[in-house]
N, C-alpha and C. Protein backbone atom coordinates (compact mmCIF):
# COMPACT_ATOMS: atom_id res chain seq x y z
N UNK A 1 -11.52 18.94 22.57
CA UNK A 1 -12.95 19.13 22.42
C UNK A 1 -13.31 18.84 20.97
N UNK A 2 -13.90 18.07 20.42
CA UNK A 2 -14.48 17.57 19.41
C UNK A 2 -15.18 18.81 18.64
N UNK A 3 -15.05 18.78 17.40
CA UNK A 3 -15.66 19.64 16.48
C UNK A 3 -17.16 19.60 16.44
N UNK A 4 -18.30 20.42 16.25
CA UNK A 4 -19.71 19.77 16.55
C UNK A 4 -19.64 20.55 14.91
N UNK A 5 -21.15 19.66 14.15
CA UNK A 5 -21.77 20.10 13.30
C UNK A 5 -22.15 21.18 12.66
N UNK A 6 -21.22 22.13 11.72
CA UNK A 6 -21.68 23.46 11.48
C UNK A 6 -22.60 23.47 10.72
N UNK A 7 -23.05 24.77 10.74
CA UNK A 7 -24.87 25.28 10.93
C UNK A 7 -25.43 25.34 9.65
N UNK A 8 -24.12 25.18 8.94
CA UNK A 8 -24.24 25.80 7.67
C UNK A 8 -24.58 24.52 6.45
N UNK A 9 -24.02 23.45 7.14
CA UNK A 9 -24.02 22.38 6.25
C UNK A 9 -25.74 21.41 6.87
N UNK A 10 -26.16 22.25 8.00
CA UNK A 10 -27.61 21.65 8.62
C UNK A 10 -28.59 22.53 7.34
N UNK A 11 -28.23 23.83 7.37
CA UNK A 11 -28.73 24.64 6.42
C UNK A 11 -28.77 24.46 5.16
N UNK A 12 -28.03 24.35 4.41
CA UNK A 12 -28.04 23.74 3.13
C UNK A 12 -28.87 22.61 2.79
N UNK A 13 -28.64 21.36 3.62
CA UNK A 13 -29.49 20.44 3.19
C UNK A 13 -31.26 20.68 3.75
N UNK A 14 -31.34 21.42 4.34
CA UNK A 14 -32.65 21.61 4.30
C UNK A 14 -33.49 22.56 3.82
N UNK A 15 -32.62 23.69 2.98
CA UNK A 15 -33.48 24.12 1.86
C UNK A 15 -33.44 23.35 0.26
N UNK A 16 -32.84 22.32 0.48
CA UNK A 16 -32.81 21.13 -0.42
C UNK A 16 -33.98 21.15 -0.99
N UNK A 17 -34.56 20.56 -2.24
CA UNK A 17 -36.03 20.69 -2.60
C UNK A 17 -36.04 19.20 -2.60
N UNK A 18 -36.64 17.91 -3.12
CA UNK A 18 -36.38 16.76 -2.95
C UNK A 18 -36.50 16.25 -4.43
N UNK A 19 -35.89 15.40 -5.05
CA UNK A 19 -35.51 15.18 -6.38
C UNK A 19 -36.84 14.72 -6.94
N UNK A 20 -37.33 14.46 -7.79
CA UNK A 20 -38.26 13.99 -8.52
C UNK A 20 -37.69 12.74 -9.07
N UNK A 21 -36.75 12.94 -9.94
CA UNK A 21 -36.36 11.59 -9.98
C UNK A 21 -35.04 10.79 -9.39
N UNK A 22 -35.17 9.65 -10.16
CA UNK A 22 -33.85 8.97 -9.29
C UNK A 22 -32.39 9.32 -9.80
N UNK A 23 -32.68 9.64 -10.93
CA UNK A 23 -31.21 10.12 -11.84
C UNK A 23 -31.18 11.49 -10.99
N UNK A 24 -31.93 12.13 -10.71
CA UNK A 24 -31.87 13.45 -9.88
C UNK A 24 -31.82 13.47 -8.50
N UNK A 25 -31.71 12.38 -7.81
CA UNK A 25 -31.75 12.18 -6.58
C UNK A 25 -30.29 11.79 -6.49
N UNK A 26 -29.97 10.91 -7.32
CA UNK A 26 -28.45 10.72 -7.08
C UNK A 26 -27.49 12.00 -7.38
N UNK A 27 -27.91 12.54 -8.48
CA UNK A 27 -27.17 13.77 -8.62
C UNK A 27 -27.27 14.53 -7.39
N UNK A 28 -27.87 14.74 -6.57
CA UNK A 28 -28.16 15.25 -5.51
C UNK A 28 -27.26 14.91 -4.71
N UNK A 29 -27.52 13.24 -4.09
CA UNK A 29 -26.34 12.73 -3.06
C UNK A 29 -25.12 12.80 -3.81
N UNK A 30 -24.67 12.58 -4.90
CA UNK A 30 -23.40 12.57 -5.19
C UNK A 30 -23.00 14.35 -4.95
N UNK A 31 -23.73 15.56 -5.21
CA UNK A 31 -23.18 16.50 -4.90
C UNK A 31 -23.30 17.00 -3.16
N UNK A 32 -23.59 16.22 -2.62
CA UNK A 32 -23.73 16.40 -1.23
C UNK A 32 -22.28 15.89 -1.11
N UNK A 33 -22.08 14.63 -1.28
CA UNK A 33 -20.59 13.84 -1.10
C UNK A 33 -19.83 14.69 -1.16
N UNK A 34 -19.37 15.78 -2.73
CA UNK A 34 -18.67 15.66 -2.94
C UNK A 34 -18.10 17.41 -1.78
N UNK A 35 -19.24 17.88 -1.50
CA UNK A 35 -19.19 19.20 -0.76
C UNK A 35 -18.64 18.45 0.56
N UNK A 36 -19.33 17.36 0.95
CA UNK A 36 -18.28 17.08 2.57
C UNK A 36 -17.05 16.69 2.23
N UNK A 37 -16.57 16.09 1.08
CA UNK A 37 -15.50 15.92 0.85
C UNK A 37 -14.41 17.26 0.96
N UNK A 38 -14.81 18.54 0.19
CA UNK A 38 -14.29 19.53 0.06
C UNK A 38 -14.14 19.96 1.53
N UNK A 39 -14.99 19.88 1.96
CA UNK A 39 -14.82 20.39 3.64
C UNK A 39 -13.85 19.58 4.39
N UNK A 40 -14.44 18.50 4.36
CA UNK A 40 -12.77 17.40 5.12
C UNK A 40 -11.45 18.00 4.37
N UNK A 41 -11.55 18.37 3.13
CA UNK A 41 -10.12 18.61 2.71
C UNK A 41 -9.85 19.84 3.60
N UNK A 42 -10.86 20.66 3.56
CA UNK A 42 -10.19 22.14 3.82
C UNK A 42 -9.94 22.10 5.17
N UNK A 43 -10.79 21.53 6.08
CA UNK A 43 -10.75 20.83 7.41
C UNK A 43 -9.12 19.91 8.08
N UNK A 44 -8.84 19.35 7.10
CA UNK A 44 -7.52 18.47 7.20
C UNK A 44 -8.37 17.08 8.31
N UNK A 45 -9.35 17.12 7.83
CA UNK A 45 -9.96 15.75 8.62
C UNK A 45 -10.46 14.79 7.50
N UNK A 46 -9.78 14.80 6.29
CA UNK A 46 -10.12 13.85 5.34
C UNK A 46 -9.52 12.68 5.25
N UNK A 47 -10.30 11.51 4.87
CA UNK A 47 -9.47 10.15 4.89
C UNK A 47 -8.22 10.19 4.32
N UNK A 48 -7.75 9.07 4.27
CA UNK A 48 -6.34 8.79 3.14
C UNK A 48 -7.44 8.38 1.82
N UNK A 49 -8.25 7.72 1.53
CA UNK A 49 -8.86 7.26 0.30
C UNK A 49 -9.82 8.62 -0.20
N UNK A 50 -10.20 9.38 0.36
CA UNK A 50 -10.69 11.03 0.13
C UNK A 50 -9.75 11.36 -0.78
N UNK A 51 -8.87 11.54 -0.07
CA UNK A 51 -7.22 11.81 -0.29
C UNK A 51 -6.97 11.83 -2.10
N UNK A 52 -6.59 10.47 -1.57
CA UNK A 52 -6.21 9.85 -2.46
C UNK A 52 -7.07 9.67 -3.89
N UNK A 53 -8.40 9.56 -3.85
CA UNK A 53 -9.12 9.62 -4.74
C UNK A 53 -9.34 11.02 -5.54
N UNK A 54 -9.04 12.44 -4.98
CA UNK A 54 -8.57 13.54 -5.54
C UNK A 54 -7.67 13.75 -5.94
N UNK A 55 -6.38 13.03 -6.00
CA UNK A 55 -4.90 12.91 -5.93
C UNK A 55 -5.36 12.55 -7.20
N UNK A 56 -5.95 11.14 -7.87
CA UNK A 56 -6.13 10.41 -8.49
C UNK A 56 -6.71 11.24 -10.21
N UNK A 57 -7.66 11.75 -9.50
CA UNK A 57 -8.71 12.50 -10.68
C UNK A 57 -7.46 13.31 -10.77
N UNK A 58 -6.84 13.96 -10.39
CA UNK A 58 -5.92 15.00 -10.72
C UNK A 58 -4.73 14.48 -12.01
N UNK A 59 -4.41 13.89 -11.67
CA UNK A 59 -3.57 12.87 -12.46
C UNK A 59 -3.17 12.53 -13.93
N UNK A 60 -2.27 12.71 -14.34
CA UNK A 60 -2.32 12.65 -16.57
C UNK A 60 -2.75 11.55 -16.52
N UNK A 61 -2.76 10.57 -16.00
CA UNK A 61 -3.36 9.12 -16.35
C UNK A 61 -4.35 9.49 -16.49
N UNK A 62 -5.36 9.97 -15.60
CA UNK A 62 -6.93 9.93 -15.32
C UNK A 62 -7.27 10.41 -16.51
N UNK A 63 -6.61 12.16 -16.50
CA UNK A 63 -7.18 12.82 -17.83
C UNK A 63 -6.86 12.25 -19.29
N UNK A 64 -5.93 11.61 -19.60
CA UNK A 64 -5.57 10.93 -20.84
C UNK A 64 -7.29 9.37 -20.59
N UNK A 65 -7.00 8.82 -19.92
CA UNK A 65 -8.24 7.86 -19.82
C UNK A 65 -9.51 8.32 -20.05
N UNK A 66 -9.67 9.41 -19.61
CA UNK A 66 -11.34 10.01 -19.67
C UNK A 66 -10.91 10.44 -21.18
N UNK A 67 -10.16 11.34 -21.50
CA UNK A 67 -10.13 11.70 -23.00
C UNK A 67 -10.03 10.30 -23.89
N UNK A 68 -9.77 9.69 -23.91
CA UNK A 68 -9.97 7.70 -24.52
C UNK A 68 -11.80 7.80 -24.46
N UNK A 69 -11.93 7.78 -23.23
CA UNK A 69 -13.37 7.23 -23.08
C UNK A 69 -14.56 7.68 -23.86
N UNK A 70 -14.30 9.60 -24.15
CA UNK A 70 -14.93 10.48 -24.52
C UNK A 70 -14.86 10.50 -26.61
N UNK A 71 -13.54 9.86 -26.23
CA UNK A 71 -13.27 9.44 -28.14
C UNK A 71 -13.94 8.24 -28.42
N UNK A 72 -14.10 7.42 -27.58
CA UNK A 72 -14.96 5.98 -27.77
C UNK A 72 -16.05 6.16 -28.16
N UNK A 73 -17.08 7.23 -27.00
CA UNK A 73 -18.00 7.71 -27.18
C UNK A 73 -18.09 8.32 -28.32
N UNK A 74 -18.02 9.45 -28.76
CA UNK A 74 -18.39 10.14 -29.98
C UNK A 74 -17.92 8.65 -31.29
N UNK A 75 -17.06 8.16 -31.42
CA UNK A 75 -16.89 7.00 -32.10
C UNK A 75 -18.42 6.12 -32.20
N UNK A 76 -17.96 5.37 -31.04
CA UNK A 76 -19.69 4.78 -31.05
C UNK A 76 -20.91 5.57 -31.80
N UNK A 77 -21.06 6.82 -31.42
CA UNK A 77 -22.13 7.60 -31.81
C UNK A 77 -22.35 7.91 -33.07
N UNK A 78 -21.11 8.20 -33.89
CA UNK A 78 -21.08 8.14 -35.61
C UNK A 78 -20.98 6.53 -36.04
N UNK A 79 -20.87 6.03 -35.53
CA UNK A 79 -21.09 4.17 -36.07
C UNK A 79 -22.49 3.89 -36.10
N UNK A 80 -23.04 4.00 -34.95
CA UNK A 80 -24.47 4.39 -34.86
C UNK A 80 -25.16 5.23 -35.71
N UNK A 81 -24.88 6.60 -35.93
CA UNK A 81 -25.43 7.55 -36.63
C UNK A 81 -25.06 6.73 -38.59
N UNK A 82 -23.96 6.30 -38.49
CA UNK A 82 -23.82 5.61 -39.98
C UNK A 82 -24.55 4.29 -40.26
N UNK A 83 -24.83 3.50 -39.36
CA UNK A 83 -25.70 2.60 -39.43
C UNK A 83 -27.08 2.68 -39.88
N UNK A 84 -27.67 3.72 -39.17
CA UNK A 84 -28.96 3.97 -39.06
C UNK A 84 -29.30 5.00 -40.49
N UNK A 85 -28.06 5.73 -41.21
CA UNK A 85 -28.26 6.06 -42.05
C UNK A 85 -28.13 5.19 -43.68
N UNK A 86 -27.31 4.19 -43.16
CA UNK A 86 -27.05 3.03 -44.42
C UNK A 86 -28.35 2.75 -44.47
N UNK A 87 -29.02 1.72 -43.32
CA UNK A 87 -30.62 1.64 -43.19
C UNK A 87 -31.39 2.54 -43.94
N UNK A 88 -31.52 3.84 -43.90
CA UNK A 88 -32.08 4.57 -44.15
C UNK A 88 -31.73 5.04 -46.15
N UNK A 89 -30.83 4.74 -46.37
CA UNK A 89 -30.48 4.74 -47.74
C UNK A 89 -30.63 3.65 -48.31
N UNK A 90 -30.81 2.52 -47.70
CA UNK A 90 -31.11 1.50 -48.25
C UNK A 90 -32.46 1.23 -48.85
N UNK A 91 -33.20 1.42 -47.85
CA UNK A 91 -34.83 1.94 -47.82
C UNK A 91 -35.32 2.76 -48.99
N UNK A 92 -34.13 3.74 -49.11
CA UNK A 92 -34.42 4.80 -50.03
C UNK A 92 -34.22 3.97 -51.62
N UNK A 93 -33.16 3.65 -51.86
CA UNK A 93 -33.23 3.06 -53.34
C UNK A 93 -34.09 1.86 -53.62
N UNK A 94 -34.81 1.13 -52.05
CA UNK A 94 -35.75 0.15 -52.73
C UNK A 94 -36.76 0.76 -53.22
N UNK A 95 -37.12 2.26 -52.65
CA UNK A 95 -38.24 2.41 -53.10
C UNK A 95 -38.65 3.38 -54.15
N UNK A 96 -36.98 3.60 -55.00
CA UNK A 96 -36.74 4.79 -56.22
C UNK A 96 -36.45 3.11 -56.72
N UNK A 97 -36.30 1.79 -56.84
CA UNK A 97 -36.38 0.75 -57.60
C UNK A 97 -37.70 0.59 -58.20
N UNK A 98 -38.63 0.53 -57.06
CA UNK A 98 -40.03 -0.22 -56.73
C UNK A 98 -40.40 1.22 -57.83
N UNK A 99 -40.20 2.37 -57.87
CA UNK A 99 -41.19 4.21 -58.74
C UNK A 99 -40.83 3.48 -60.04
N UNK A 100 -39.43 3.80 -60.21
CA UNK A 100 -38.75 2.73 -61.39
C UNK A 100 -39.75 2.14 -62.31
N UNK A 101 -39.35 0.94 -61.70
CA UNK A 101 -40.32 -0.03 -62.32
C UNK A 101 -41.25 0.19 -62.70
N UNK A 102 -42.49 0.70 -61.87
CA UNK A 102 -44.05 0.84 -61.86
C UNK A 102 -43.93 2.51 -63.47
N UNK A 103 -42.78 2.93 -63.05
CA UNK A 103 -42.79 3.99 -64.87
C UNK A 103 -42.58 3.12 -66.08
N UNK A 104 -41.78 2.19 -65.54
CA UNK A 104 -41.23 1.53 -67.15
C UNK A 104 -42.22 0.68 -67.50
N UNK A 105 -43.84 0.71 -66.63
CA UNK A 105 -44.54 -0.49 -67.31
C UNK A 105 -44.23 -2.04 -66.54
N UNK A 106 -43.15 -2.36 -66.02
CA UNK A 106 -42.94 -3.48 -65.83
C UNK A 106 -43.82 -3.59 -64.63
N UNK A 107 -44.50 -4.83 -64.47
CA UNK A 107 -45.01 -5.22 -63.12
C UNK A 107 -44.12 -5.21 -62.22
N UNK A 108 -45.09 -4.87 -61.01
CA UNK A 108 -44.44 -4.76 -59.42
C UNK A 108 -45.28 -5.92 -58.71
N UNK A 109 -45.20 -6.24 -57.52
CA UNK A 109 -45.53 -7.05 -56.41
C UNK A 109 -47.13 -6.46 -56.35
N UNK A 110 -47.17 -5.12 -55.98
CA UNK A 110 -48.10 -4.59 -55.81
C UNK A 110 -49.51 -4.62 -57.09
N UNK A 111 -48.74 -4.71 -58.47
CA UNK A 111 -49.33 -4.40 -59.58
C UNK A 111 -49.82 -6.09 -60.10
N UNK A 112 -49.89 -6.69 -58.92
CA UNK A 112 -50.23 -8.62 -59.78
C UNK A 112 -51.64 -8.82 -59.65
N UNK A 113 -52.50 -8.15 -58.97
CA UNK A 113 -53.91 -7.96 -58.62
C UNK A 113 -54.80 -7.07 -60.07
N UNK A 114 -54.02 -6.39 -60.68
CA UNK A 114 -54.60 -5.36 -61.90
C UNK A 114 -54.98 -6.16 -62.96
């Protein structure tokens, strides 16, 4: 006799509220996935690639890779953050050049109209 649909997983998704957005809508289906997944496991009615794809995340490979990925990231982010601050210091001494000048008397760009 075939397993029928428990009541509980009809229940859940229909006090669901409905996402507003799409980044929130997927977060949504992806946590729906990942709850039938848990159930097939506990069920013993889960694929081999279910399976296997938890097998996987479990794994020192996986976690050594995501820890890579997460060092890339913060990397990237201070390259970025140093960029935007060179920019930003750069900016700064043209325009303690440009005060400079305009004290010592010497003409500026601005000062050729006087």
């Amino acid at each position: 006799m075939p397993k029928g649909k428990s009541s509980n997983s009809s229940v859940t998704t229909s006090k669901m509220r409905t996402a507003l957005s799409p980044e929130a809508r997927e977060n949504q289906l992806i946590s729906l996935a990942v709850d039938l997944a848990e159930q097939q496991l506990r069920d013993g009615t889960a694929s081999s690639q279910v399976i296997t794809h938890y097998l996987k995340l479990g794994s020192t490979k996986e976690k050594i890779e995501k820890e890579i990925l997460e060092k890339q990231k913060e990397l990237i982010e201070a390259k970025t953050k140093n960029i935007n601050s060179s920019s930003e210091a750069k900016e700064l001494y043209a325009n303690a050049l440009a005060a400079f000048r305009r004290y010592s008397g010497a003409k500026g760009e601005d000062d050729d109209e006087y």
